[in-house]
PDB file of N, CA and C in Angstrom:
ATOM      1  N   UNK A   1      78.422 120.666 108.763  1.00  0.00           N
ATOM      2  CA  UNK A   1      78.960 119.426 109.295  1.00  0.00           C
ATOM      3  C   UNK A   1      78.111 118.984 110.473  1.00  0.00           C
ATOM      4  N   UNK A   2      77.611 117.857 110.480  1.00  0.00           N
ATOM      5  CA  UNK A   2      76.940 116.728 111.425  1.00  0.00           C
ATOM      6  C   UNK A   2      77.940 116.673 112.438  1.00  0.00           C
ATOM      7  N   UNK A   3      77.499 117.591 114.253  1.00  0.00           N
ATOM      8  CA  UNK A   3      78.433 117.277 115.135  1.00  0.00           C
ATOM      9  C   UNK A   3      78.187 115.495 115.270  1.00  0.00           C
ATOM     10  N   UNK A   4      77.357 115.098 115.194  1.00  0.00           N
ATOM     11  CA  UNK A   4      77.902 113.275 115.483  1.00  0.00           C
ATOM     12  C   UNK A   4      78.073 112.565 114.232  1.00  0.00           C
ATOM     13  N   UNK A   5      78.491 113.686 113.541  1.00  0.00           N
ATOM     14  CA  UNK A   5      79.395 112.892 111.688  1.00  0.00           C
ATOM     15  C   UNK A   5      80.216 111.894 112.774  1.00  0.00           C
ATOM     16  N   UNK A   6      80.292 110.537 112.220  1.00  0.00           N
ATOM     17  CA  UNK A   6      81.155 109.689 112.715  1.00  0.00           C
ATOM     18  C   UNK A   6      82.643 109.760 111.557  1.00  0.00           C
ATOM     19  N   UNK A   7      82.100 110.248 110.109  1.00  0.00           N
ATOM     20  CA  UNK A   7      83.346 110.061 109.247  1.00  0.00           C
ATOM     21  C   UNK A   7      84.302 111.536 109.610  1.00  0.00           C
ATOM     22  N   UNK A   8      83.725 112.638 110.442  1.00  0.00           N
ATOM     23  CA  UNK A   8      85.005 113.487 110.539  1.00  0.00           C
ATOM     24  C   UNK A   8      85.739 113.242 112.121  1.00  0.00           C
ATOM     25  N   UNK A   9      86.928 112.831 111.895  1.00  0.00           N
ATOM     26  CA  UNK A   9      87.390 112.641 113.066  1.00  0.00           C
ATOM     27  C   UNK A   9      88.059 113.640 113.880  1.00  0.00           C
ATOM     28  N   UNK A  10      87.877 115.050 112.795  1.00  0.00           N
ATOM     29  CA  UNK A  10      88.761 116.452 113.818  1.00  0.00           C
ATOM     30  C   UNK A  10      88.157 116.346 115.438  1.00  0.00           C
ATOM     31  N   UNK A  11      87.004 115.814 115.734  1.00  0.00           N
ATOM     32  CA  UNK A  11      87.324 115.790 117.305  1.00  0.00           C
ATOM     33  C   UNK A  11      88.170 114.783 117.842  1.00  0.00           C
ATOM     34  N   UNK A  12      88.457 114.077 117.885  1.00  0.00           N
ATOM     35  CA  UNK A  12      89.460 113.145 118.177  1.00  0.00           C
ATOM     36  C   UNK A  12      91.026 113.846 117.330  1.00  0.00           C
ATOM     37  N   UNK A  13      91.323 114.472 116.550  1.00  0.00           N
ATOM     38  CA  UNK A  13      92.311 115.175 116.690  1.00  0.00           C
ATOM     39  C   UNK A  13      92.293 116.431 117.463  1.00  0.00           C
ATOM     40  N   UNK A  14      91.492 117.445 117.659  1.00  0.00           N
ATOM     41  CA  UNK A  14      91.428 118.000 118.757  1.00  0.00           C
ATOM     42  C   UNK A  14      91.729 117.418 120.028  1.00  0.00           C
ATOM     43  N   UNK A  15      91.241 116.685 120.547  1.00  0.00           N
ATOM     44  CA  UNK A  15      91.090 116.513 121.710  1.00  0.00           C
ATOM     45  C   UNK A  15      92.684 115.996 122.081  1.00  0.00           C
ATOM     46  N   UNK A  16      93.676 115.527 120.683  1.00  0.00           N
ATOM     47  CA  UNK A  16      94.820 115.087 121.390  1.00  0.00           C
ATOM     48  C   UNK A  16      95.792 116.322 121.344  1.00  0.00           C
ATOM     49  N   UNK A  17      95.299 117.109 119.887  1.00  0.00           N
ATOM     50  CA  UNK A  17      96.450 118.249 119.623  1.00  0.00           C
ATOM     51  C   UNK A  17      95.750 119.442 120.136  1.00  0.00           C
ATOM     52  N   UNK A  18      94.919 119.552 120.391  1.00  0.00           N
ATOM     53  CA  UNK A  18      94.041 121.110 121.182  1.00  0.00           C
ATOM     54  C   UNK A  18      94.702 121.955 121.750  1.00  0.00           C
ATOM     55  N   UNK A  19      94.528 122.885 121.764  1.00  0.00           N
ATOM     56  CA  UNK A  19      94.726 124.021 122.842  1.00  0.00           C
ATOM     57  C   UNK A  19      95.940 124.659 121.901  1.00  0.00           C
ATOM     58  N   UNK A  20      96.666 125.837 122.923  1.00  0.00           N
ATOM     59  CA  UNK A  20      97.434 126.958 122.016  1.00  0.00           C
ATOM     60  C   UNK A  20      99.507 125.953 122.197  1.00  0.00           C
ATOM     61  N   UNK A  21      99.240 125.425 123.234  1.00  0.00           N
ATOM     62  CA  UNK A  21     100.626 124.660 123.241  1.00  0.00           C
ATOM     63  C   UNK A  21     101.025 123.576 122.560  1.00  0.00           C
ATOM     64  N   UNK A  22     100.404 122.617 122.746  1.00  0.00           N
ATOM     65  CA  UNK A  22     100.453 121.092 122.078  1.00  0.00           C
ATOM     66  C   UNK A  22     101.462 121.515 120.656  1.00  0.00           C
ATOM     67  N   UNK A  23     100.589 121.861 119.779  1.00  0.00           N
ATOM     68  CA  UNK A  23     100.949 121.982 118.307  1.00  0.00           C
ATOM     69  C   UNK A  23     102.737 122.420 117.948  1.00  0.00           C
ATOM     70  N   UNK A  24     102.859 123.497 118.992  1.00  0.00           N
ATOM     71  CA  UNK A  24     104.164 124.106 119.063  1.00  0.00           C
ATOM     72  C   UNK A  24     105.165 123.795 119.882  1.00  0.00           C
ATOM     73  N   UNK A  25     104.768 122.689 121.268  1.00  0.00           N
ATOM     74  CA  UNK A  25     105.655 121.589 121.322  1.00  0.00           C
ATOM     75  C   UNK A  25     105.949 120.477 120.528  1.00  0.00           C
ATOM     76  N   UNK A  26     104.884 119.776 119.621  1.00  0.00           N
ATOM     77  CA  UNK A  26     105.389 118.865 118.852  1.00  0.00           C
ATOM     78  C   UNK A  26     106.202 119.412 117.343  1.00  0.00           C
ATOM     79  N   UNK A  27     106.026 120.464 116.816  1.00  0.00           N
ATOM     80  CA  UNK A  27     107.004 121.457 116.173  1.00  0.00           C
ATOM     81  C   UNK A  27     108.394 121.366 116.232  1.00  0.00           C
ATOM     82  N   UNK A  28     108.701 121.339 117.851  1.00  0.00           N
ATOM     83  CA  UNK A  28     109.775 121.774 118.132  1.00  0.00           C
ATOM     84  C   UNK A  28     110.403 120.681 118.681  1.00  0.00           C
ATOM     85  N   UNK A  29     109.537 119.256 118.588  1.00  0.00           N
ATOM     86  CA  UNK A  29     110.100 117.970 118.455  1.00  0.00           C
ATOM     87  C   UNK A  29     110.393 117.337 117.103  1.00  0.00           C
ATOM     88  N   UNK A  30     109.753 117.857 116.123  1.00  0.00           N
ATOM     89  CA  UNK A  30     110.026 117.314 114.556  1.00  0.00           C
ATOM     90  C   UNK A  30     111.297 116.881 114.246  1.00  0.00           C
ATOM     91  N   UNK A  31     112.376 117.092 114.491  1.00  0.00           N
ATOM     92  CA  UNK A  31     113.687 116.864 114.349  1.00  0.00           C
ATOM     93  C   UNK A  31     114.357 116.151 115.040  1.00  0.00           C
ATOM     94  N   UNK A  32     113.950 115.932 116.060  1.00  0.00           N
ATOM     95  CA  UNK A  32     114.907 115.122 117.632  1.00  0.00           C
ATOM     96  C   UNK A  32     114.332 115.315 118.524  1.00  0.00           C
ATOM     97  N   UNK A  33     114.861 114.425 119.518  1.00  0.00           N
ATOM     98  CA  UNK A  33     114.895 114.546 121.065  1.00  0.00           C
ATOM     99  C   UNK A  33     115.308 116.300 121.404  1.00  0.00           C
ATOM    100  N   UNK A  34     114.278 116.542 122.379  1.00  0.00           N
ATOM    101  CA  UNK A  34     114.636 117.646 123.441  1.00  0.00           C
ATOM    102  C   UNK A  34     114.174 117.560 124.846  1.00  0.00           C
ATOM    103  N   UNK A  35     115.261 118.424 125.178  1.00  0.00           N
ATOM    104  CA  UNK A  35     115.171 118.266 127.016  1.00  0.00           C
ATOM    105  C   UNK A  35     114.247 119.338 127.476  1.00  0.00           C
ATOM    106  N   UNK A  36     113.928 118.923 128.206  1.00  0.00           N
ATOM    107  CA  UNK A  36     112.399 119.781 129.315  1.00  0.00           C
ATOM    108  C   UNK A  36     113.293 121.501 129.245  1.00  0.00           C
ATOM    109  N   UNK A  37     114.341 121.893 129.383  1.00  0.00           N
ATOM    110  CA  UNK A  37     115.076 122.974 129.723  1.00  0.00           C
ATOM    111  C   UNK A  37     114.732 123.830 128.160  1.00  0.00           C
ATOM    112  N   UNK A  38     115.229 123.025 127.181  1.00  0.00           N
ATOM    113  CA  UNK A  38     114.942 123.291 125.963  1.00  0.00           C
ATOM    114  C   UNK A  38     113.916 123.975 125.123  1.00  0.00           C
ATOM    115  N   UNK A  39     112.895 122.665 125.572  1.00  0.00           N
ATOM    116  CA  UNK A  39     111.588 122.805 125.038  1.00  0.00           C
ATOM    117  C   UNK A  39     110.831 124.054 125.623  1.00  0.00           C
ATOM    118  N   UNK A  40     111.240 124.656 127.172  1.00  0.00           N
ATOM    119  CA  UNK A  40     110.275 125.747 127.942  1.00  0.00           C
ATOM    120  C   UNK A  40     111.050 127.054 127.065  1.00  0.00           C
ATOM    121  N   UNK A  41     112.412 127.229 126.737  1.00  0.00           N
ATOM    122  CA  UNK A  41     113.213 128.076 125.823  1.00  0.00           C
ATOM    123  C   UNK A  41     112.120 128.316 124.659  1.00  0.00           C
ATOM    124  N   UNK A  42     112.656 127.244 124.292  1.00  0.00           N
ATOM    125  CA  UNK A  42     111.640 127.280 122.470  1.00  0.00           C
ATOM    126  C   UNK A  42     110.161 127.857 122.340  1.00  0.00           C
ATOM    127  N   UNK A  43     108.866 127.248 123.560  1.00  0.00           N
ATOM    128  CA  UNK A  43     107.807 127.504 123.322  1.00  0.00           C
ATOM    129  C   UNK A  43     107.808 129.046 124.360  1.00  0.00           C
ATOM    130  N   UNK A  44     108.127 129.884 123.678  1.00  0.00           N
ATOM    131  CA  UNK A  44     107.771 131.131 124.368  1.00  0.00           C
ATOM    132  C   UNK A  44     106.685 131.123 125.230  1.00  0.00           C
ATOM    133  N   UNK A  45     106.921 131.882 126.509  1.00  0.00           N
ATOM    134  CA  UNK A  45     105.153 132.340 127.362  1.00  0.00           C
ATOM    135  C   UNK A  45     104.528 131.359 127.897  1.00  0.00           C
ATOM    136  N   UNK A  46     105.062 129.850 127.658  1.00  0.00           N
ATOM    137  CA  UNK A  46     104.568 128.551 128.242  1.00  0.00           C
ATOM    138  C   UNK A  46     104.930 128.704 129.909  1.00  0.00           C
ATOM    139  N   UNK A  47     104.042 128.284 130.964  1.00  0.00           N
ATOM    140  CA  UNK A  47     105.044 128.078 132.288  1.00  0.00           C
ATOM    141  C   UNK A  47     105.555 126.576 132.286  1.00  0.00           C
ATOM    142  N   UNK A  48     106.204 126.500 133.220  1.00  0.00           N
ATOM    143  CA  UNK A  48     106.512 125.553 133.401  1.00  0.00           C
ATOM    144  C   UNK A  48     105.839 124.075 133.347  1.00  0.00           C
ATOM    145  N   UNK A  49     104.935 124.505 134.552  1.00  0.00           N
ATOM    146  CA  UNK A  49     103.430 123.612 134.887  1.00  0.00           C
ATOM    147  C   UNK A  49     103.008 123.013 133.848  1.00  0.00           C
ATOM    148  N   UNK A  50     102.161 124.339 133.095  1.00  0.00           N
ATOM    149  CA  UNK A  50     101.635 123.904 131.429  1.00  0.00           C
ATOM    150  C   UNK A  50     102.796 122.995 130.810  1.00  0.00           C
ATOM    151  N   UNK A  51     103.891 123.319 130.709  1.00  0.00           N
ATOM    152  CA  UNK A  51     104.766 122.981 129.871  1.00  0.00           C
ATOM    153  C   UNK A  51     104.554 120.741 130.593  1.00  0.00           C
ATOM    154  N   UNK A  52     104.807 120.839 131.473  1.00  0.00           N
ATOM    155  CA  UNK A  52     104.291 119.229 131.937  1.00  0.00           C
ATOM    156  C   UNK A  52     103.578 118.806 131.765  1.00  0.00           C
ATOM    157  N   UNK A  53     102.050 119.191 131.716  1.00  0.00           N
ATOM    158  CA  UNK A  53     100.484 118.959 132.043  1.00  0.00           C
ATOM    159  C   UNK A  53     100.966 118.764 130.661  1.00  0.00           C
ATOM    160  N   UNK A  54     101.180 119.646 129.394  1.00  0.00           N
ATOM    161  CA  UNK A  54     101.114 119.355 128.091  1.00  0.00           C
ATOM    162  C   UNK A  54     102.105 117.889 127.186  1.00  0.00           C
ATOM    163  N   UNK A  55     102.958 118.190 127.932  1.00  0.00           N
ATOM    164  CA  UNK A  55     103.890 116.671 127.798  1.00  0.00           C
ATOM    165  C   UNK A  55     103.314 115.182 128.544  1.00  0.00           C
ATOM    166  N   UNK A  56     103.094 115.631 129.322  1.00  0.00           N
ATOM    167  CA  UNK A  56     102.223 114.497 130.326  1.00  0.00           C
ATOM    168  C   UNK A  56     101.180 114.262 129.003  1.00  0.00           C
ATOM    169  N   UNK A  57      99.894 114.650 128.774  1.00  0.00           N
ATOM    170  CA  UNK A  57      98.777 114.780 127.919  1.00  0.00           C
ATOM    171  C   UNK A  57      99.547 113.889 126.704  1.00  0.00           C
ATOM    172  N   UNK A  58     100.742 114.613 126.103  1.00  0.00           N
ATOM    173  CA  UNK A  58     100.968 113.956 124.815  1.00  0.00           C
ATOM    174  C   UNK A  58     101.486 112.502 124.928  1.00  0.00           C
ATOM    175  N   UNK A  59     102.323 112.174 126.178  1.00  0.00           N
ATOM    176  CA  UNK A  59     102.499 111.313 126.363  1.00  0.00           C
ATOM    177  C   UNK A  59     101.705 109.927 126.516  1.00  0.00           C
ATOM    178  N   UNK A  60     100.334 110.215 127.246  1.00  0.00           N
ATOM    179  CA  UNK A  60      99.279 109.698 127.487  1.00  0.00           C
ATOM    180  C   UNK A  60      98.519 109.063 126.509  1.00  0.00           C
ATOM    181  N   UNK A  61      98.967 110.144 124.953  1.00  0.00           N
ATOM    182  CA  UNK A  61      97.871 109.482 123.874  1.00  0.00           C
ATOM    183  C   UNK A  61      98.892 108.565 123.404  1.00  0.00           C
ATOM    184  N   UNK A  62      99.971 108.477 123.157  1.00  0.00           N
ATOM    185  CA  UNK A  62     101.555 107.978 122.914  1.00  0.00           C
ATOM    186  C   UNK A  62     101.866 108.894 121.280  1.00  0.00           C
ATOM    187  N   UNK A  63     101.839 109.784 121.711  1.00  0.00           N
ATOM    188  CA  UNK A  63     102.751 111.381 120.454  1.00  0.00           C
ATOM    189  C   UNK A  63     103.894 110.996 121.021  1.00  0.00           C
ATOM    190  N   UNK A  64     104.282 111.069 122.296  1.00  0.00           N
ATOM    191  CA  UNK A  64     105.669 111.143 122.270  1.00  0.00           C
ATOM    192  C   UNK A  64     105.925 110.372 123.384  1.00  0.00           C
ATOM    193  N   UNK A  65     107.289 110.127 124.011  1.00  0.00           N
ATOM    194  CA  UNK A  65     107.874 109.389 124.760  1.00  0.00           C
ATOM    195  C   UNK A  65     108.998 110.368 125.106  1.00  0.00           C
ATOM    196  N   UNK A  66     109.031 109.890 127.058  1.00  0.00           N
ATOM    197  CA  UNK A  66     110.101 110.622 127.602  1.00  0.00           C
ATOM    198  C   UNK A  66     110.788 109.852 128.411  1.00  0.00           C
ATOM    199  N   UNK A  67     112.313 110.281 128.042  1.00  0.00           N
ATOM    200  CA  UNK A  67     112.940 109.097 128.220  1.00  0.00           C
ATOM    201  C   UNK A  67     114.069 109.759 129.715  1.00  0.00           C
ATOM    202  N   UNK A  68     114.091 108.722 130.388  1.00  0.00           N
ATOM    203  CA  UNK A  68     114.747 109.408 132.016  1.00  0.00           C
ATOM    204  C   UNK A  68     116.283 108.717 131.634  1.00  0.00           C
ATOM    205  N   UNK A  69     117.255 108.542 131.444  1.00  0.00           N
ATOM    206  CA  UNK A  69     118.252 108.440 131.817  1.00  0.00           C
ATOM    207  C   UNK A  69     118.937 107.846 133.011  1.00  0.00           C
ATOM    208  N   UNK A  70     118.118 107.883 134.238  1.00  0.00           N
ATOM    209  CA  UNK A  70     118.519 107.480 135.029  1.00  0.00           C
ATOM    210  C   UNK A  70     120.035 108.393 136.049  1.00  0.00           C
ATOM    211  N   UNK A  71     120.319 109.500 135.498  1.00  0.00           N
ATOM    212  CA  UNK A  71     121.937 110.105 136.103  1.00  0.00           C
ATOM    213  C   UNK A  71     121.204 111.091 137.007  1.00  0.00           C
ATOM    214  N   UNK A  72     122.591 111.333 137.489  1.00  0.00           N
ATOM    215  CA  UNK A  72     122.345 112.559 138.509  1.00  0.00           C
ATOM    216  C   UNK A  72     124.092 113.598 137.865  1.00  0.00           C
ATOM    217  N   UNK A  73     123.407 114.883 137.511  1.00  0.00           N
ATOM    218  CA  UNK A  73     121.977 115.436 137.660  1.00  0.00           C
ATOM    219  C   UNK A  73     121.037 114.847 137.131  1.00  0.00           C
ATOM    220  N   UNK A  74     119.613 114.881 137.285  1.00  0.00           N
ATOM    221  CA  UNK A  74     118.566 114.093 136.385  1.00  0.00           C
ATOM    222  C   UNK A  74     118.885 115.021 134.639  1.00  0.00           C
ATOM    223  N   UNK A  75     118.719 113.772 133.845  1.00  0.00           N
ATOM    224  CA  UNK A  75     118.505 114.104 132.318  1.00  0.00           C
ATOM    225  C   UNK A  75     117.330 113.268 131.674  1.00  0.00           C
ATOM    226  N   UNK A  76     116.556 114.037 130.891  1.00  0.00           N
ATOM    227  CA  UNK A  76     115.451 113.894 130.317  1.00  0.00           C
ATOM    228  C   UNK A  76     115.241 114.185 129.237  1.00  0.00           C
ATOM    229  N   UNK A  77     114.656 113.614 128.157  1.00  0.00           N
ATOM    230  CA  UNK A  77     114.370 114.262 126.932  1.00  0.00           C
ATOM    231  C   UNK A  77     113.394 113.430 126.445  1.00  0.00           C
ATOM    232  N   UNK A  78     112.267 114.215 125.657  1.00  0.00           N
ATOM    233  CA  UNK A  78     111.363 113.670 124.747  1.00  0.00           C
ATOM    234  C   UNK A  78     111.459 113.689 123.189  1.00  0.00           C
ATOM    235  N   UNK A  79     110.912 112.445 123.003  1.00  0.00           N
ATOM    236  CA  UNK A  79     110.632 111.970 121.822  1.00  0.00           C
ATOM    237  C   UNK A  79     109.554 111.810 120.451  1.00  0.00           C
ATOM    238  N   UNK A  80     109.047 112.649 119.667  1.00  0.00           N
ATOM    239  CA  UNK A  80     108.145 112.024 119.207  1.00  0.00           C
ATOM    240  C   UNK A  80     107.949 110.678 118.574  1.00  0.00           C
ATOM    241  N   UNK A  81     107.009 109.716 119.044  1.00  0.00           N
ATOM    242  CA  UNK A  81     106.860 108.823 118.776  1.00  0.00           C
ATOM    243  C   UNK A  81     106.418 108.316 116.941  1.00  0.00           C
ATOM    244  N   UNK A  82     106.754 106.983 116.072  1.00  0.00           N
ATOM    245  CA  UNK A  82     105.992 107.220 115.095  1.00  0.00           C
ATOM    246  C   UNK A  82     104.310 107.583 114.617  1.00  0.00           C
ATOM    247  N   UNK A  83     104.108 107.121 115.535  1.00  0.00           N
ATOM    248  CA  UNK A  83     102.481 107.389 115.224  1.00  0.00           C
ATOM    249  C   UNK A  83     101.931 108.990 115.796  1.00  0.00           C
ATOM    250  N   UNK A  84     102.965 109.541 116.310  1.00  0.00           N
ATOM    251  CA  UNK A  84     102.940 110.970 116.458  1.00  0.00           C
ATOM    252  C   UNK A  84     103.383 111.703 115.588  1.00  0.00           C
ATOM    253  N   UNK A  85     104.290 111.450 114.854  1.00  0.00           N
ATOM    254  CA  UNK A  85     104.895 111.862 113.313  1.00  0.00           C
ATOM    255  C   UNK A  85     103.868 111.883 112.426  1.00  0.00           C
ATOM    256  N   UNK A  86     102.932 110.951 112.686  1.00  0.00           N
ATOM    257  CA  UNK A  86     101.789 111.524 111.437  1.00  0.00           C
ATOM    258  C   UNK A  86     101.233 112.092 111.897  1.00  0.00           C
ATOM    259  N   UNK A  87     100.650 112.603 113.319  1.00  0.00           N
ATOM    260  CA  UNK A  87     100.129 114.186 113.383  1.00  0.00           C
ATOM    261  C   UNK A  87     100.808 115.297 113.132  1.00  0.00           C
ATOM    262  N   UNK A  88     101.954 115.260 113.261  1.00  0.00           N
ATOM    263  CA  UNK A  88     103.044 115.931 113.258  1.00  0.00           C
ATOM    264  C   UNK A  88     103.085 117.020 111.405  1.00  0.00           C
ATOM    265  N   UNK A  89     102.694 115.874 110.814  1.00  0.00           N
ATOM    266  CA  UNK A  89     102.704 115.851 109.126  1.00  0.00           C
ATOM    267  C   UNK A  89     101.277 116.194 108.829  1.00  0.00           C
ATOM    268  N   UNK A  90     100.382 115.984 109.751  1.00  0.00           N
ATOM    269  CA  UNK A  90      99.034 117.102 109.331  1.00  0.00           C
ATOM    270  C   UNK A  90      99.125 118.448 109.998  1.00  0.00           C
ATOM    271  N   UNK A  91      99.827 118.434 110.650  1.00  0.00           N
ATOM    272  CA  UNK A  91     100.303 120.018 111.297  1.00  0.00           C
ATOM    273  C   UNK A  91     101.365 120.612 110.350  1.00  0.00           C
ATOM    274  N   UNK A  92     101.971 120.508 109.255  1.00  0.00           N
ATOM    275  CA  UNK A  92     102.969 120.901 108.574  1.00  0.00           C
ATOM    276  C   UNK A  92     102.158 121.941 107.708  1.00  0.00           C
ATOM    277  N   UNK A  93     101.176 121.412 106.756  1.00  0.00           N
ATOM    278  CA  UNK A  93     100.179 122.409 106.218  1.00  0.00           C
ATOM    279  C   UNK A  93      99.917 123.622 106.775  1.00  0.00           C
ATOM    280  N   UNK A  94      99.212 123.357 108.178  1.00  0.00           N
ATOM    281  CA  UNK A  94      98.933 124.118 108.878  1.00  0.00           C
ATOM    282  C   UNK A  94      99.792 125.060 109.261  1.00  0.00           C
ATOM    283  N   UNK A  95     101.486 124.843 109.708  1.00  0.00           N
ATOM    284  CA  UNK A  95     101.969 125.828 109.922  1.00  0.00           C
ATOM    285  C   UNK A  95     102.503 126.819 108.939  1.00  0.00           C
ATOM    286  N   UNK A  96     102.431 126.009 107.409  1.00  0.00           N
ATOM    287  CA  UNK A  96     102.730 126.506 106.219  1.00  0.00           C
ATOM    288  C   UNK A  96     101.684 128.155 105.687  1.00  0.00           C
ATOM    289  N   UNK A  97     100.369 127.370 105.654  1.00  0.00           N
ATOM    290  CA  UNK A  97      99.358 128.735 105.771  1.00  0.00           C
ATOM    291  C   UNK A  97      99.485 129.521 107.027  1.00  0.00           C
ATOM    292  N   UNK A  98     100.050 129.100 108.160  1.00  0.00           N
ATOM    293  CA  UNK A  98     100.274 130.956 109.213  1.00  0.00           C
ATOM    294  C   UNK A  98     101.539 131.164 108.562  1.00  0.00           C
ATOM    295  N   UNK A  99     102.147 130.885 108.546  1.00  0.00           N
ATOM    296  CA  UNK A  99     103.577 131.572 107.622  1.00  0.00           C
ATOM    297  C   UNK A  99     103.416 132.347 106.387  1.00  0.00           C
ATOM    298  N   UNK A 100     102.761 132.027 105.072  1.00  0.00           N
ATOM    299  CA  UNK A 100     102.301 132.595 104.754  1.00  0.00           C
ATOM    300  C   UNK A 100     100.939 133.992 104.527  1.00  0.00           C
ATOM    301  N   UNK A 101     100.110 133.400 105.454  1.00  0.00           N
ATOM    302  CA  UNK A 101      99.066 134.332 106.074  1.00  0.00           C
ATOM    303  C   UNK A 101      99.792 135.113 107.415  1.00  0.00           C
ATOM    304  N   UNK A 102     100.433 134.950 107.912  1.00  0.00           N
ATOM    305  CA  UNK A 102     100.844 136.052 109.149  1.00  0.00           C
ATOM    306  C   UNK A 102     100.706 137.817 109.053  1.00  0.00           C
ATOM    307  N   UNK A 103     101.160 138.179 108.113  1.00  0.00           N
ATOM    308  CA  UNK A 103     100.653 139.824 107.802  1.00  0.00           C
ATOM    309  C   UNK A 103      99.318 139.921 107.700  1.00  0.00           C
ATOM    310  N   UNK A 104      98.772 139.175 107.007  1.00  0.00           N
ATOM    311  CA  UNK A 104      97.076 139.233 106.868  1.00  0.00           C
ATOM    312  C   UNK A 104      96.409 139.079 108.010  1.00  0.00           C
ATOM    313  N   UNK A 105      96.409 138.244 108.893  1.00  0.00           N
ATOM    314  CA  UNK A 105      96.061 138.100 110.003  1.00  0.00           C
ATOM    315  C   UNK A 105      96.079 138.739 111.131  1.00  0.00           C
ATOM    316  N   UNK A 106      97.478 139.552 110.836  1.00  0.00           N
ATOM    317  CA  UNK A 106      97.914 140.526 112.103  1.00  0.00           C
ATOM    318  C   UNK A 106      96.960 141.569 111.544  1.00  0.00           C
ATOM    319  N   UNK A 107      96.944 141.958 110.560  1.00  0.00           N
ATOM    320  CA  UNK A 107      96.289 143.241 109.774  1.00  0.00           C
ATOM    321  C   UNK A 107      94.798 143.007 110.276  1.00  0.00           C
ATOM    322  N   UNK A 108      94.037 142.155 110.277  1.00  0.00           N
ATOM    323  CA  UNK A 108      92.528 141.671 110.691  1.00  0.00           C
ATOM    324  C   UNK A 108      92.130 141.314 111.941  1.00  0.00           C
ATOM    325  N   UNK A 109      93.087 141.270 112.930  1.00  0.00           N
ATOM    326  CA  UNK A 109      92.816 140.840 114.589  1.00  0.00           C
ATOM    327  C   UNK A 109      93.381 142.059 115.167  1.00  0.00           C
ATOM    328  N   UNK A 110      92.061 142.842 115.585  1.00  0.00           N
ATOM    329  CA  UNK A 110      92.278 143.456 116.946  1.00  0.00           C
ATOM    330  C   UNK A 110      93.769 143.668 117.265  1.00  0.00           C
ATOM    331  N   UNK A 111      94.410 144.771 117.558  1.00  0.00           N
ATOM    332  CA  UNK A 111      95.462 144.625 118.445  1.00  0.00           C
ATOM    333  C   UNK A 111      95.749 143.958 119.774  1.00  0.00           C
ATOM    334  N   UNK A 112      94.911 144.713 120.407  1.00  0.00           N
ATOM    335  CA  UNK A 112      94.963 143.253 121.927  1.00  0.00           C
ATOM    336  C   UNK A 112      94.512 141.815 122.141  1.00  0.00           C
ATOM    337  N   UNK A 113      94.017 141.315 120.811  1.00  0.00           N
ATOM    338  CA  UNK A 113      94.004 139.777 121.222  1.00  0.00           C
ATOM    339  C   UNK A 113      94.885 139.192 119.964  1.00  0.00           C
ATOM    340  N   UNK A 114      95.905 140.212 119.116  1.00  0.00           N
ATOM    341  CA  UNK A 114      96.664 139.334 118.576  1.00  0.00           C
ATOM    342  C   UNK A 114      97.918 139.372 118.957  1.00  0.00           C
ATOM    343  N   UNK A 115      98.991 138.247 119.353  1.00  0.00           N
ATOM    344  CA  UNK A 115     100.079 137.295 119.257  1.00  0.00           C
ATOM    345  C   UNK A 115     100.863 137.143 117.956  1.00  0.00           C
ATOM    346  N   UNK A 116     100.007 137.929 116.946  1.00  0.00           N
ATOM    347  CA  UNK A 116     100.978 137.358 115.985  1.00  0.00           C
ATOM    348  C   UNK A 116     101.918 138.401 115.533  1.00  0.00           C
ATOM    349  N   UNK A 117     102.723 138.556 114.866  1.00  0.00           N
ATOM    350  CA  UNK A 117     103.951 139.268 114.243  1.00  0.00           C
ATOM    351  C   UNK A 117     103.645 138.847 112.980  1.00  0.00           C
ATOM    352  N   UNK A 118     103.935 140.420 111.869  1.00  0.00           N
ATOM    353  CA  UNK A 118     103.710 140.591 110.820  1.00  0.00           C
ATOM    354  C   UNK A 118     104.851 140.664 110.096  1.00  0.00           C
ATOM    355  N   UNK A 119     105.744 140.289 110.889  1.00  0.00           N
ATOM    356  CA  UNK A 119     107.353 139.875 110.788  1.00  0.00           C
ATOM    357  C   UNK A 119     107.845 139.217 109.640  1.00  0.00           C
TER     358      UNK A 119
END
């Protein structure tokens, strides 16, 4: 592959879904709105910080939308947006082959740099 192929656009999907969080916060938006309290529950090992910087980021490309409420206590929850739903739906594949590949993978990575469960 030609790094200045103009017809593959995986850098421009990288650059919005990249890194080890992104993918598994918008996962865990597929279904509905969730609140910041929620979402740090769900994505295991995330801090907090990250957990913003990464919502902030998605927000920025418009994946999702976060919506303030306005009350006290403060309430918050994000949204994936439609045009984030179709990244959302090229990530479905993707999580389909680690689900199925997960034993294989654990079996082939090193013990100390794998995360995954053969579960």
């Amino acid at each position: 592959m030609d790094p200045i192929d103009p017809e593959c656009g995986l850098d421009v999907a990288l650059a919005v879904v990249g890194g080890k969080w992104k993918p598994l916060i918008l996962y865990h938006l597929q279904h509905g709105p969730r609140r910041f309290g929620e979402l740090k529950r769900l994505v295991a090992g995330i801090s907090e910080k990250v957990l913003i910087q990464q919502l902030r980021d998605l927000q920025t490309v418009g994946v999702l939308v976060r919506r303030d409420y306005q009350e006290v206590p403060p309430r918050v929850d994000y949204t994936i947006t439609p045009f984030g739903m179709t990244l959302v739906e090229t990530l479905i594949p993707l999580c389909r082959w680690g689900t199925q590949n997960r034993a294989e993978v654990a079996r082939r990575l090193p013990e100390s740099s794998s995360s995954v469960s053969a579960a």
